[in-house]
PDB file of N, CA and C in Angstrom:
ATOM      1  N   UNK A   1      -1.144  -1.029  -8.971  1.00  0.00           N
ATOM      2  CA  UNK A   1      -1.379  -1.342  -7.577  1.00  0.00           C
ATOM      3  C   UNK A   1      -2.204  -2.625  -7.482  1.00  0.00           C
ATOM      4  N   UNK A   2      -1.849  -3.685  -5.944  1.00  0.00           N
ATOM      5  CA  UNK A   2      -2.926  -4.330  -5.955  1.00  0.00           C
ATOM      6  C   UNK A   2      -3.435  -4.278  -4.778  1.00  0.00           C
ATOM      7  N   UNK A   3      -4.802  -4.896  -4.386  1.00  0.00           N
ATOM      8  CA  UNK A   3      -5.247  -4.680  -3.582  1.00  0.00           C
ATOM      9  C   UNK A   3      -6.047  -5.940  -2.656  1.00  0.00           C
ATOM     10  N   UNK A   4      -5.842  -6.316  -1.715  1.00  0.00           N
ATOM     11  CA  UNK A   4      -6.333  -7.804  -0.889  1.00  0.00           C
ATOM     12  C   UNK A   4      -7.176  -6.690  -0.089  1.00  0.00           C
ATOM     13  N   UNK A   5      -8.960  -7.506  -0.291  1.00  0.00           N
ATOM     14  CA  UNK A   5      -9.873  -7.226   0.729  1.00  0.00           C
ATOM     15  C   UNK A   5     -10.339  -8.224   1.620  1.00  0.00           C
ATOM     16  N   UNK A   6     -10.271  -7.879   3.160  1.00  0.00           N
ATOM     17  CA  UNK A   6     -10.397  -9.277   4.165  1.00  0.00           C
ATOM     18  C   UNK A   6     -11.626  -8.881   4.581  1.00  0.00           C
ATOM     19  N   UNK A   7     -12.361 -10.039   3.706  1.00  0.00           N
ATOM     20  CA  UNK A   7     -14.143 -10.152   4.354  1.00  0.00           C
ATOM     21  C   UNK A   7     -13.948 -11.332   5.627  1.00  0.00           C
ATOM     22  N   UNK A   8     -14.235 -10.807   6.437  1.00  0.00           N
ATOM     23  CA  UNK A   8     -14.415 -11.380   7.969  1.00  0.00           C
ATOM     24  C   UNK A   8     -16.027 -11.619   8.289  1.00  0.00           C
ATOM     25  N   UNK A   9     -16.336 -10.398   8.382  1.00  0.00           N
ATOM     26  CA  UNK A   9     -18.027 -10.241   8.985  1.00  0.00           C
ATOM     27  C   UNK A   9     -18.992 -11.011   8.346  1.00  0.00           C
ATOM     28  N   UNK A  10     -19.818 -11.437   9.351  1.00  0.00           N
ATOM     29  CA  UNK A  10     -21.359 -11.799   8.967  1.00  0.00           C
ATOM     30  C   UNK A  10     -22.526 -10.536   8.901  1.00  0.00           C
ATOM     31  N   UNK A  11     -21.876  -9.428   9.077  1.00  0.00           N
ATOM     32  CA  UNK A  11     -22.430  -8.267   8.995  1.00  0.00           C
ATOM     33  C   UNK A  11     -22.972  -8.153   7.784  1.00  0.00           C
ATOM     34  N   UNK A  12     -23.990  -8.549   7.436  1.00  0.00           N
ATOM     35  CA  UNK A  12     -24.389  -8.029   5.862  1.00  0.00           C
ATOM     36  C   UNK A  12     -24.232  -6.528   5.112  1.00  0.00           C
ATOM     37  N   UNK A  13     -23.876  -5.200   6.285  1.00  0.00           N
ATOM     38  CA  UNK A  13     -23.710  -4.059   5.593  1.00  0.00           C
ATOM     39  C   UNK A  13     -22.131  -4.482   5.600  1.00  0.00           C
ATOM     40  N   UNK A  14     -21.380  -4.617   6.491  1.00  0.00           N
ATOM     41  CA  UNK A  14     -20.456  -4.969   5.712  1.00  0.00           C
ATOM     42  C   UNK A  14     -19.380  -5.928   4.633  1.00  0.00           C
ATOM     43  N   UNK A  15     -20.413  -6.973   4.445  1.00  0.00           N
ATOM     44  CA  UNK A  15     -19.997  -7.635   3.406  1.00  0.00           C
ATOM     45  C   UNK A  15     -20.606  -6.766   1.595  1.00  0.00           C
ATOM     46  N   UNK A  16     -21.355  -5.748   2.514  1.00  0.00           N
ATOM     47  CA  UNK A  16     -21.814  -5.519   0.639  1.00  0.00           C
ATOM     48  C   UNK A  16     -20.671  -4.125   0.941  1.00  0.00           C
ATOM     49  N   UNK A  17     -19.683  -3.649   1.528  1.00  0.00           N
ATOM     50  CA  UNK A  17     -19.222  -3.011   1.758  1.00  0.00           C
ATOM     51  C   UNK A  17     -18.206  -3.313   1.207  1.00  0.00           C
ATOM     52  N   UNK A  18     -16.972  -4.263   1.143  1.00  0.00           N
ATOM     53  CA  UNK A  18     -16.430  -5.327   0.827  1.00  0.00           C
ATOM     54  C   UNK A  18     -16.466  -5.358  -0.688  1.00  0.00           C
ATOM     55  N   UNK A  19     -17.703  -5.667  -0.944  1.00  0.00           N
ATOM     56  CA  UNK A  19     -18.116  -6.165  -2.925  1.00  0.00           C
ATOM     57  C   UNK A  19     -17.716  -4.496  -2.721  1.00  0.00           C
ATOM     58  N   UNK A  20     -18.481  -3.754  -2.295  1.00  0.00           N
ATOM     59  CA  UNK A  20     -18.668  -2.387  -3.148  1.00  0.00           C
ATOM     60  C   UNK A  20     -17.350  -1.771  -3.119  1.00  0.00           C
ATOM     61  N   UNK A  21     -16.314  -1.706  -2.511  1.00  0.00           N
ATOM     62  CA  UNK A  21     -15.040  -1.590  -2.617  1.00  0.00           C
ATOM     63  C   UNK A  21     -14.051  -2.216  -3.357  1.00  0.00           C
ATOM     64  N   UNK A  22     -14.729  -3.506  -4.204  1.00  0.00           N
ATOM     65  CA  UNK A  22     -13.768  -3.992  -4.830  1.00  0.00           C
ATOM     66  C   UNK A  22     -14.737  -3.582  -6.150  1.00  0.00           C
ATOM     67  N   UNK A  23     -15.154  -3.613  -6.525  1.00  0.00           N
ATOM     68  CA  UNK A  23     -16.578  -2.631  -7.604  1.00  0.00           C
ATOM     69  C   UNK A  23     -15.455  -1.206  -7.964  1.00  0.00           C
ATOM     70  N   UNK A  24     -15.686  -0.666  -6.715  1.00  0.00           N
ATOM     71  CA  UNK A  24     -15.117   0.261  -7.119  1.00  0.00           C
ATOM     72  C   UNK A  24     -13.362   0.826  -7.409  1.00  0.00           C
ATOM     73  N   UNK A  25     -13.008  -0.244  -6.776  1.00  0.00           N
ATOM     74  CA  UNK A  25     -11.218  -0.488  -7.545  1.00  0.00           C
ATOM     75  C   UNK A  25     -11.231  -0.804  -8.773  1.00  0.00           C
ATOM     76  N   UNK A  26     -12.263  -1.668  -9.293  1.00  0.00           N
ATOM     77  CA  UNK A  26     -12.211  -2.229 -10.759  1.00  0.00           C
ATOM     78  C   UNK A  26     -12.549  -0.927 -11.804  1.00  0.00           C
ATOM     79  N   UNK A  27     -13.680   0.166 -11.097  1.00  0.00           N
ATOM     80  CA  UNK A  27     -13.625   1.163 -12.071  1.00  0.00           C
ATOM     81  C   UNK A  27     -13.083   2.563 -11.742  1.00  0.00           C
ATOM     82  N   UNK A  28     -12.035   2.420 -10.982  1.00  0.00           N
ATOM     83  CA  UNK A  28     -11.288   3.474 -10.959  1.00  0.00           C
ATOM     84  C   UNK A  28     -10.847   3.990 -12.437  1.00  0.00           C
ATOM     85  N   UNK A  29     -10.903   5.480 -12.409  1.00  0.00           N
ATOM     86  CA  UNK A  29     -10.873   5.450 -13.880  1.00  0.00           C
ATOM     87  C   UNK A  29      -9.342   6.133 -14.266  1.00  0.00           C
ATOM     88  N   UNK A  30      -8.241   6.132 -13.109  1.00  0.00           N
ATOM     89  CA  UNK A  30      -6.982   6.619 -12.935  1.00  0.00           C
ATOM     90  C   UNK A  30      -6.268   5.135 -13.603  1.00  0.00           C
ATOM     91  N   UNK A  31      -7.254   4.234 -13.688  1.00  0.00           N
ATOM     92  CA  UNK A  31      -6.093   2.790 -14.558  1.00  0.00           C
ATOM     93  C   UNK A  31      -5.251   2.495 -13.321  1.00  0.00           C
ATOM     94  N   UNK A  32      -5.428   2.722 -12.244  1.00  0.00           N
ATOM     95  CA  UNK A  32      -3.650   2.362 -11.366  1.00  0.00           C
ATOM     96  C   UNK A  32      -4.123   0.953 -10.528  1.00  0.00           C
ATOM     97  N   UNK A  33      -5.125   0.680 -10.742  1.00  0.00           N
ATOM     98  CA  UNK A  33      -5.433  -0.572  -9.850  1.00  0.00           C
ATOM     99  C   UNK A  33      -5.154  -2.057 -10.891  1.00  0.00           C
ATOM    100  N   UNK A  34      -4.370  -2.940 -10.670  1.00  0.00           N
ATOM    101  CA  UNK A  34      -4.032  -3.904 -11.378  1.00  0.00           C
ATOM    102  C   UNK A  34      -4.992  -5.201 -11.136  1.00  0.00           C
ATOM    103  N   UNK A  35      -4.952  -5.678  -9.458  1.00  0.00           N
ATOM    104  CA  UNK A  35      -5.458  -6.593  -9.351  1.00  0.00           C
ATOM    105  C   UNK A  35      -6.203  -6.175  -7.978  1.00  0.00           C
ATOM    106  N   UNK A  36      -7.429  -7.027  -7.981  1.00  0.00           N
ATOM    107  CA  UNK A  36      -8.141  -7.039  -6.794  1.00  0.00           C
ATOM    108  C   UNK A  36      -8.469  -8.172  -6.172  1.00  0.00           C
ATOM    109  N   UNK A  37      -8.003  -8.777  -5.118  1.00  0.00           N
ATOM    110  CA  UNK A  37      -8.171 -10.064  -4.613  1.00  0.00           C
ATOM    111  C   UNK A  37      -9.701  -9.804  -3.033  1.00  0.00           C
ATOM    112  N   UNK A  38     -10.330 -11.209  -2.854  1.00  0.00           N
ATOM    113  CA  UNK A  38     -11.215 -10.658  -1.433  1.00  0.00           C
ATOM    114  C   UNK A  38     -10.590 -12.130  -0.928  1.00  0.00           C
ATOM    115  N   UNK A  39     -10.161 -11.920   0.436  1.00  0.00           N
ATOM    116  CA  UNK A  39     -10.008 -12.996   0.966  1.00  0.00           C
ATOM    117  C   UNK A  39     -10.874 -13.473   1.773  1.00  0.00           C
ATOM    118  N   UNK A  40     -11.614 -14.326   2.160  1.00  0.00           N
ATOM    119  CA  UNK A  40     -12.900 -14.528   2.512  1.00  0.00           C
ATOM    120  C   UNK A  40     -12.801 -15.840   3.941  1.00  0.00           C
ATOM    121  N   UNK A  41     -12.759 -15.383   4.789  1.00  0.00           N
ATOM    122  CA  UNK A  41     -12.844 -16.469   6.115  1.00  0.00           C
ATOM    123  C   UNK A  41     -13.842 -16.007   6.987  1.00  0.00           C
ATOM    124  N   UNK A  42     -14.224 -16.649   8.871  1.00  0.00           N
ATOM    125  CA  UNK A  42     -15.058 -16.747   9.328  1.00  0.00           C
ATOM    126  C   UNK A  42     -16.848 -16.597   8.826  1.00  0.00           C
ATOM    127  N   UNK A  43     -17.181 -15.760   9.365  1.00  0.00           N
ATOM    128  CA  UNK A  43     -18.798 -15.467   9.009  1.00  0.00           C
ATOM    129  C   UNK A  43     -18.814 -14.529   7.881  1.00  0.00           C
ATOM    130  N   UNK A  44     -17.790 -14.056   7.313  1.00  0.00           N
ATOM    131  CA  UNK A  44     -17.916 -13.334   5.617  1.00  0.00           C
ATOM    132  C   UNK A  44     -17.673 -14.655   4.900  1.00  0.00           C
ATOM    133  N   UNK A  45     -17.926 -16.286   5.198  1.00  0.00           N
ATOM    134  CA  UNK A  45     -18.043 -17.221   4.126  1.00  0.00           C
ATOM    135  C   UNK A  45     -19.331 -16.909   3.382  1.00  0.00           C
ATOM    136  N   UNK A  46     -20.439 -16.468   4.590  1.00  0.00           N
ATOM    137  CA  UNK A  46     -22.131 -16.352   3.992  1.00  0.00           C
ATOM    138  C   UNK A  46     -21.974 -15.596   2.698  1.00  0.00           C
ATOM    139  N   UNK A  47     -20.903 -14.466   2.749  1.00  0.00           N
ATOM    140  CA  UNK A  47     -21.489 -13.544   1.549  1.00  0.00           C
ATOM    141  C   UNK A  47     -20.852 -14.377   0.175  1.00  0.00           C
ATOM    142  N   UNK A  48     -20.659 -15.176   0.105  1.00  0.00           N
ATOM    143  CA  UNK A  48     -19.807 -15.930  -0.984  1.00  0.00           C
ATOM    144  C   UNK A  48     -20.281 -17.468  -0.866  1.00  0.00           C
ATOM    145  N   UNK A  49     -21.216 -17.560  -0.406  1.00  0.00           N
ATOM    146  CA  UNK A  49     -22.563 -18.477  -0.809  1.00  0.00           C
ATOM    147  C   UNK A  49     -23.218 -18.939  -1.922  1.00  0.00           C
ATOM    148  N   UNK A  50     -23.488 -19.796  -2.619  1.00  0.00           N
ATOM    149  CA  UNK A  50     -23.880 -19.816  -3.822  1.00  0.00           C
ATOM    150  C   UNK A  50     -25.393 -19.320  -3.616  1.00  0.00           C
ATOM    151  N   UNK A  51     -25.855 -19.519  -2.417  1.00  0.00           N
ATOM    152  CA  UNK A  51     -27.234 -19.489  -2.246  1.00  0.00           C
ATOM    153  C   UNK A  51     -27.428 -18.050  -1.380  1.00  0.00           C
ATOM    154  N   UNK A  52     -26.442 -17.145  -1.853  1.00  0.00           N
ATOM    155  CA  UNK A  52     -26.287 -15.753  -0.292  1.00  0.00           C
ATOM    156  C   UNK A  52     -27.027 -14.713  -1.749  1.00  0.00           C
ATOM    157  N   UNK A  53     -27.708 -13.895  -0.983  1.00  0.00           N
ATOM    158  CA  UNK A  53     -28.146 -12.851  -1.425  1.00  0.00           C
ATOM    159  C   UNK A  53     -27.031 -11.929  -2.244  1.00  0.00           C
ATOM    160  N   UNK A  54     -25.762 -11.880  -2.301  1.00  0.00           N
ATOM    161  CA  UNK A  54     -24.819 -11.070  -2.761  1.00  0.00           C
ATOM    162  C   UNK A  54     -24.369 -12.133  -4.012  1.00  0.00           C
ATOM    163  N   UNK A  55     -24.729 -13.441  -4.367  1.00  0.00           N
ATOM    164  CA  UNK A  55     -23.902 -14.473  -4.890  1.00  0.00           C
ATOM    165  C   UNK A  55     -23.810 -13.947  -6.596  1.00  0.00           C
ATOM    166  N   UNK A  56     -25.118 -13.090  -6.901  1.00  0.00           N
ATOM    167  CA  UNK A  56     -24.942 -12.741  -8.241  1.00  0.00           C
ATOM    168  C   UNK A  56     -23.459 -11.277  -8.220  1.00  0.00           C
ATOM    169  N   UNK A  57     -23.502 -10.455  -7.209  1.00  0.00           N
ATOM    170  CA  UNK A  57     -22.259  -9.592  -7.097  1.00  0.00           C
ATOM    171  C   UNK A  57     -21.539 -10.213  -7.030  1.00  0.00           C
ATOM    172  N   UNK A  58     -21.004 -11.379  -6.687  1.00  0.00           N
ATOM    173  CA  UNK A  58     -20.172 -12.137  -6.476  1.00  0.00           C
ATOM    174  C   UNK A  58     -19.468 -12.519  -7.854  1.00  0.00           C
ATOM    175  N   UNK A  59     -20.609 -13.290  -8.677  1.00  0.00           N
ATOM    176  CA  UNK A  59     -20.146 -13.440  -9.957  1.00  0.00           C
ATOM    177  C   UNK A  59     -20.028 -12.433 -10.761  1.00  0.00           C
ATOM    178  N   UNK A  60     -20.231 -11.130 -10.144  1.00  0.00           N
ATOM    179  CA  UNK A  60     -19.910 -10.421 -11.762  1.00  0.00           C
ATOM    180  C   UNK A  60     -18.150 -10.106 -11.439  1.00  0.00           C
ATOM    181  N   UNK A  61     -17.779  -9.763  -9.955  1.00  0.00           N
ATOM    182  CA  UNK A  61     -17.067  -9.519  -9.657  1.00  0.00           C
ATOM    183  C   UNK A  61     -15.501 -10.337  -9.987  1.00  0.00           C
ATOM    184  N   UNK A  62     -15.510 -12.306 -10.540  1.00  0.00           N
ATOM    185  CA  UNK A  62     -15.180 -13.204 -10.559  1.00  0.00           C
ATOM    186  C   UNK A  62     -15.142 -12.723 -12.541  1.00  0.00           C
ATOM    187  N   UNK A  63     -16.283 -12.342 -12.693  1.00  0.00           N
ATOM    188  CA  UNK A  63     -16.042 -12.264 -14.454  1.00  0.00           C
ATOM    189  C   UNK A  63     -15.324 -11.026 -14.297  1.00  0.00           C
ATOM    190  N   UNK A  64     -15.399 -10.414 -13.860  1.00  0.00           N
ATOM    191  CA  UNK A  64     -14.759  -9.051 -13.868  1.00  0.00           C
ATOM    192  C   UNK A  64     -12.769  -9.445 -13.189  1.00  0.00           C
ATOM    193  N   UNK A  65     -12.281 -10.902 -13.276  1.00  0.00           N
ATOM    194  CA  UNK A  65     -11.032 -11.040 -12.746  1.00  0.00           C
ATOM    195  C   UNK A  65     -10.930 -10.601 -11.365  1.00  0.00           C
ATOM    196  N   UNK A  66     -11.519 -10.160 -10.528  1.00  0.00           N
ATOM    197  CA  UNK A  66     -11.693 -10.420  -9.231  1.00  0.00           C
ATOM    198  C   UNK A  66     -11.312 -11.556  -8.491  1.00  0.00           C
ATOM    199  N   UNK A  67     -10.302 -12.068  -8.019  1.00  0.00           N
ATOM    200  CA  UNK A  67      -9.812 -13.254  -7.350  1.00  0.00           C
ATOM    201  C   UNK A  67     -10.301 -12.951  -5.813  1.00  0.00           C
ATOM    202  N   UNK A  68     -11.106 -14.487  -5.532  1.00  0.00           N
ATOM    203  CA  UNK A  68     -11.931 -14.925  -4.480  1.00  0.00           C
ATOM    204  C   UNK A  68     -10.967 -15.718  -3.892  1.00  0.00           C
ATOM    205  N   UNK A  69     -10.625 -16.016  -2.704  1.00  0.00           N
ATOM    206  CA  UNK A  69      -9.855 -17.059  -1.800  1.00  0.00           C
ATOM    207  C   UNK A  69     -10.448 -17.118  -1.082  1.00  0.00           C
ATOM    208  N   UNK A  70     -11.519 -17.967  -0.560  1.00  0.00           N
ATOM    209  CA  UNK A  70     -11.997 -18.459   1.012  1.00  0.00           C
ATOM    210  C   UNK A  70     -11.369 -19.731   1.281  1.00  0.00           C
ATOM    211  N   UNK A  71     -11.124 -19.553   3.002  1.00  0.00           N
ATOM    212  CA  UNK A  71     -10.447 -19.969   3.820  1.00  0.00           C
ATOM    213  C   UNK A  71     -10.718 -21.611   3.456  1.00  0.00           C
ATOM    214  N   UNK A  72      -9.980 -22.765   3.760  1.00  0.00           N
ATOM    215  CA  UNK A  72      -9.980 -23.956   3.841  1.00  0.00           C
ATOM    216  C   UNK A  72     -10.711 -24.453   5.421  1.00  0.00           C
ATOM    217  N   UNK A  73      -9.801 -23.565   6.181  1.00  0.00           N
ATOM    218  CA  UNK A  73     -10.530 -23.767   7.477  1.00  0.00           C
ATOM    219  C   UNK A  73     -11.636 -23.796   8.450  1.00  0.00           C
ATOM    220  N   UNK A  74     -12.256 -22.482   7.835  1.00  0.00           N
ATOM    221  CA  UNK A  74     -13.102 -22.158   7.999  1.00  0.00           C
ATOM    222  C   UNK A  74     -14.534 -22.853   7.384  1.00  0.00           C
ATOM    223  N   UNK A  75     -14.353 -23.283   6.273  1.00  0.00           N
ATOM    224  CA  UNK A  75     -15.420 -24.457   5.762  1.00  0.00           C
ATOM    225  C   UNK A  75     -15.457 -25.485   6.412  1.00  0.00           C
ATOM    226  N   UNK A  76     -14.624 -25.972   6.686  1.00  0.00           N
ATOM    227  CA  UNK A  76     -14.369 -26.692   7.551  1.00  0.00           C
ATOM    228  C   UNK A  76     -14.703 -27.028   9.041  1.00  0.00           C
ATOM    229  N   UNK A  77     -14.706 -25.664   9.766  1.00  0.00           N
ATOM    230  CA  UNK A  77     -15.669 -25.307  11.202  1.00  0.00           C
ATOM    231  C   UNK A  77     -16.799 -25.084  10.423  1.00  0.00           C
ATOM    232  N   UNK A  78     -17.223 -24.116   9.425  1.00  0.00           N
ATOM    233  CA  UNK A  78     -18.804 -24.131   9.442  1.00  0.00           C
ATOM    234  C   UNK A  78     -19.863 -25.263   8.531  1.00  0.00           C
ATOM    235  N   UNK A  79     -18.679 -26.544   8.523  1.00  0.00           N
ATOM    236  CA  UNK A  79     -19.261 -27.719   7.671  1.00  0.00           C
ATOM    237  C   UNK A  79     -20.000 -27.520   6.216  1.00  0.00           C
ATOM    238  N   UNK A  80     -19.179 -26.612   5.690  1.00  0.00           N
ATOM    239  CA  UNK A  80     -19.419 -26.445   4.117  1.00  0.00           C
ATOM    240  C   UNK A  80     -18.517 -27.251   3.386  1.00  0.00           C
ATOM    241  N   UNK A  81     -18.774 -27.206   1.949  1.00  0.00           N
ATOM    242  CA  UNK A  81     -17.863 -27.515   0.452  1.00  0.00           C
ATOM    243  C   UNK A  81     -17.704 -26.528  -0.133  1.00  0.00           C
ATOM    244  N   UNK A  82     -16.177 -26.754  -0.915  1.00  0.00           N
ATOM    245  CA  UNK A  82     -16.370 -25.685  -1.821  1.00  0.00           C
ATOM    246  C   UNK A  82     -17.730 -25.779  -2.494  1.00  0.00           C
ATOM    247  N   UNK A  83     -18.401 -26.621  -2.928  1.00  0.00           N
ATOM    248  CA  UNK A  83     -19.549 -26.319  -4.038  1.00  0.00           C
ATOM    249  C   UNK A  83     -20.356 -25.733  -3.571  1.00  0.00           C
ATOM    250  N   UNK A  84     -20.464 -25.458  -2.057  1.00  0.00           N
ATOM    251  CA  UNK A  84     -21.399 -24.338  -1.541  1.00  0.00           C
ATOM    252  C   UNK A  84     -20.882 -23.200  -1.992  1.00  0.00           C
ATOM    253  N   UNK A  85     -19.924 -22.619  -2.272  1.00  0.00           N
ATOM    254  CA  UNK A  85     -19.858 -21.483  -2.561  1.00  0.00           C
ATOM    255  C   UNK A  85     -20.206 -21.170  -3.975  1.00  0.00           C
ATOM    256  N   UNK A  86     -19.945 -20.061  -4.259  1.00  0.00           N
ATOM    257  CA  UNK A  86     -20.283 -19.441  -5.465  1.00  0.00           C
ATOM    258  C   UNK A  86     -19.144 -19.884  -6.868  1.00  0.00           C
ATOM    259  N   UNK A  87     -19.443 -20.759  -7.855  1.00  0.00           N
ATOM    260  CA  UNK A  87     -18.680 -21.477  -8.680  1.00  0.00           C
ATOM    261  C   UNK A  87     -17.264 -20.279  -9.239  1.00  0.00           C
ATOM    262  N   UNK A  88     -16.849 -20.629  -8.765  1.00  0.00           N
ATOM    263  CA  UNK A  88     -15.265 -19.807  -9.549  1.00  0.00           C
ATOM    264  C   UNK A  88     -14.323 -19.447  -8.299  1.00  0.00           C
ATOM    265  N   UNK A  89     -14.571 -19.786  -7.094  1.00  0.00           N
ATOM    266  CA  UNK A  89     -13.720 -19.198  -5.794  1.00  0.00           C
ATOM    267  C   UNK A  89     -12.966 -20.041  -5.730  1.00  0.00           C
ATOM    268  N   UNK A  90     -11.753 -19.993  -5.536  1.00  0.00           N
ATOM    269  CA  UNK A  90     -10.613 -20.694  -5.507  1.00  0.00           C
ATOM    270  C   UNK A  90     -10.727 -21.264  -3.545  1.00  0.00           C
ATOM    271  N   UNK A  91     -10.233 -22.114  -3.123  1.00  0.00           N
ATOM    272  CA  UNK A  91      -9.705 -22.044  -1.488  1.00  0.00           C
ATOM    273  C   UNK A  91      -8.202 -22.402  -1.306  1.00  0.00           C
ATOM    274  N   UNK A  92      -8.631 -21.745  -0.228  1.00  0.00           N
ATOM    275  CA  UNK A  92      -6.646 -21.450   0.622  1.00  0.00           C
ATOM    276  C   UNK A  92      -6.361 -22.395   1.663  1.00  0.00           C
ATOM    277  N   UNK A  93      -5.748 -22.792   2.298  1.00  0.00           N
ATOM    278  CA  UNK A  93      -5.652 -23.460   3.702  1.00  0.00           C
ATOM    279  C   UNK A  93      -5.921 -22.708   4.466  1.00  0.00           C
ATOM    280  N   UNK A  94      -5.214 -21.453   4.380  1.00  0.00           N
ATOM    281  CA  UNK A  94      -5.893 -20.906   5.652  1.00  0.00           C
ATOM    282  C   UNK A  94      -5.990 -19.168   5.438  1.00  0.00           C
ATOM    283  N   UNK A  95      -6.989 -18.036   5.388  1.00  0.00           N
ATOM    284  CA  UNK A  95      -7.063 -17.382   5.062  1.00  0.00           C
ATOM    285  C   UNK A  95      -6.387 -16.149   5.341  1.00  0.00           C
ATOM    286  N   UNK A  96      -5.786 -16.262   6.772  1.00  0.00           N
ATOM    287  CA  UNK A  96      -5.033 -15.047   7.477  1.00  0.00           C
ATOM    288  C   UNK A  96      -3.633 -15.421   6.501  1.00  0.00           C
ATOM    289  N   UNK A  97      -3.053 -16.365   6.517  1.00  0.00           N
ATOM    290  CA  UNK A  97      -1.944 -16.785   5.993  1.00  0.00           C
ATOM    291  C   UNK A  97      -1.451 -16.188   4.231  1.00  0.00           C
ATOM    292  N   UNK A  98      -2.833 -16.359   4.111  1.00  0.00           N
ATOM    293  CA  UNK A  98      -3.133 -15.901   2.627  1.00  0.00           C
ATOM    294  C   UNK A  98      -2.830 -13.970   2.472  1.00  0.00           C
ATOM    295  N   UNK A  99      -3.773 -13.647   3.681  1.00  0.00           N
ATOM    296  CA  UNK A  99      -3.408 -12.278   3.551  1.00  0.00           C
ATOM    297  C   UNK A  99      -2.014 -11.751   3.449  1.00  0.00           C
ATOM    298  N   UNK A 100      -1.786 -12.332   4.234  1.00  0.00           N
ATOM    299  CA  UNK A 100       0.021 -12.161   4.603  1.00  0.00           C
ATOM    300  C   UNK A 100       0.721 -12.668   3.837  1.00  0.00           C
ATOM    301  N   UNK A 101       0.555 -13.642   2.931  1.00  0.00           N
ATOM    302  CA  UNK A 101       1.428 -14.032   1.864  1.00  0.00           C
ATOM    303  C   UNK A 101       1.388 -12.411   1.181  1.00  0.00           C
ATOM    304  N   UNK A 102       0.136 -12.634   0.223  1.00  0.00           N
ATOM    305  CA  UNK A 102      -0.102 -11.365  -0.533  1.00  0.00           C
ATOM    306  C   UNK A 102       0.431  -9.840  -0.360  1.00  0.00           C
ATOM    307  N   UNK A 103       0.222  -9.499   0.791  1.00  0.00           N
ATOM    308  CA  UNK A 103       0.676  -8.560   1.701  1.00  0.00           C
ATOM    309  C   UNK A 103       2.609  -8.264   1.157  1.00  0.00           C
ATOM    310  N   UNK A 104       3.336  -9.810   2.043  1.00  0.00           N
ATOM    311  CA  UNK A 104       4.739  -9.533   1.828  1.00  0.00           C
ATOM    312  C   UNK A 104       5.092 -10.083   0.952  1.00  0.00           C
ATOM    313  N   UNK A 105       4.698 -10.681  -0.161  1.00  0.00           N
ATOM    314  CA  UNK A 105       5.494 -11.795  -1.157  1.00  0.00           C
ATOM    315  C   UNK A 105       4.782 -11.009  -2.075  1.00  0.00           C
ATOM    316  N   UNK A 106       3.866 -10.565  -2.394  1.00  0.00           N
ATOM    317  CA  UNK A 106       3.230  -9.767  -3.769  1.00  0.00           C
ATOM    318  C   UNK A 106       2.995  -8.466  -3.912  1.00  0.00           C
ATOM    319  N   UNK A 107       2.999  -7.920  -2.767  1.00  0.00           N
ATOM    320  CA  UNK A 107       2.783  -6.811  -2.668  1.00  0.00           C
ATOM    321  C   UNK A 107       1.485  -5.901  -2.533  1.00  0.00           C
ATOM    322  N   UNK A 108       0.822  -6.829  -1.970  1.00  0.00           N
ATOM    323  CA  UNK A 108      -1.015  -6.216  -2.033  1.00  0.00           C
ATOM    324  C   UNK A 108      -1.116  -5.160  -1.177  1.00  0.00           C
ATOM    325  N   UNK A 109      -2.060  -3.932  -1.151  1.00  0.00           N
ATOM    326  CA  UNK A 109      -2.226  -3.207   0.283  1.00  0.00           C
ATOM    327  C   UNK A 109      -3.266  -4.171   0.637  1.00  0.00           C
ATOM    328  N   UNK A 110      -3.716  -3.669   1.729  1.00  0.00           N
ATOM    329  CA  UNK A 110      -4.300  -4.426   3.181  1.00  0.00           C
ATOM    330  C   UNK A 110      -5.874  -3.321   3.045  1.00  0.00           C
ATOM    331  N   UNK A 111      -6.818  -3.722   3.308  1.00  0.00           N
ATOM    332  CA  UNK A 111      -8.172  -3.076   3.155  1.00  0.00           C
ATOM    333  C   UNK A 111      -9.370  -4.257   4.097  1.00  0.00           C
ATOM    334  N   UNK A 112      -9.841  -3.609   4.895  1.00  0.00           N
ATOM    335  CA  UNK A 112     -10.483  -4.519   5.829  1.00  0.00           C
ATOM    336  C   UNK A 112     -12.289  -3.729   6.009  1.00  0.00           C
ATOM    337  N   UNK A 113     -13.156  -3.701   5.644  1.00  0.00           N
ATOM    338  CA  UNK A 113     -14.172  -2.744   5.795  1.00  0.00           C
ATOM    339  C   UNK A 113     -14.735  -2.607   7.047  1.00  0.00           C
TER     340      UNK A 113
END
């Protein structure tokens, strides 16, 4: 199975909601989870901060093959760089687009916290 998580919120319980759901796909101990992607746009850019309180979950999650996509666009309205974020996050053009690729072209389920 794979699985795309859409961090949206600036909600800090639910961005550690988010990590902790993809935490816990990685140690499912049924083996059925293949890949875990977080797609990361609006005010869930903070939690994927190099400088955000979550940035060390971030990286274990990235060593742990965890694929990060934040939005192109969205850095863009909130006048960031990638190098603000946390070193290993890939960016997308645009993050809804991304979901929906994944979704119908790969086959991800859909998980939103």
């Amino acid at each position: 199975m794979k699985t795309v998580v859409h961090l949206l919120s600036g909600d800090e319980d639910e961005q550690e909601t988010a990590l902790a759901i993809a935490r816990n796909l990685l140690e499912d101990e049924t083996d059925r989870v293949d890949e875990v992607a977080i797609v990361v746009q609006a005010d869930g850019m903070n939690a994927v901060r190099a400088d955000a309180d979550t940035a060390d979950q971030v990286r274990e999650l990235l060593d742990d093959d965890v694929a990060f996509r934040a939005c192109s666009n969205t850095l863009e309205m909130l006048d960031l760089d990638e190098s603000d974020l946390v070193e290993g996050i890939e960016t997308v053009p645009e993050g809804a687009v991304e979901v929906t690729r994944l979704q119908s072209e790969e086959g991800y389920a859909y998980l939103r916290p």
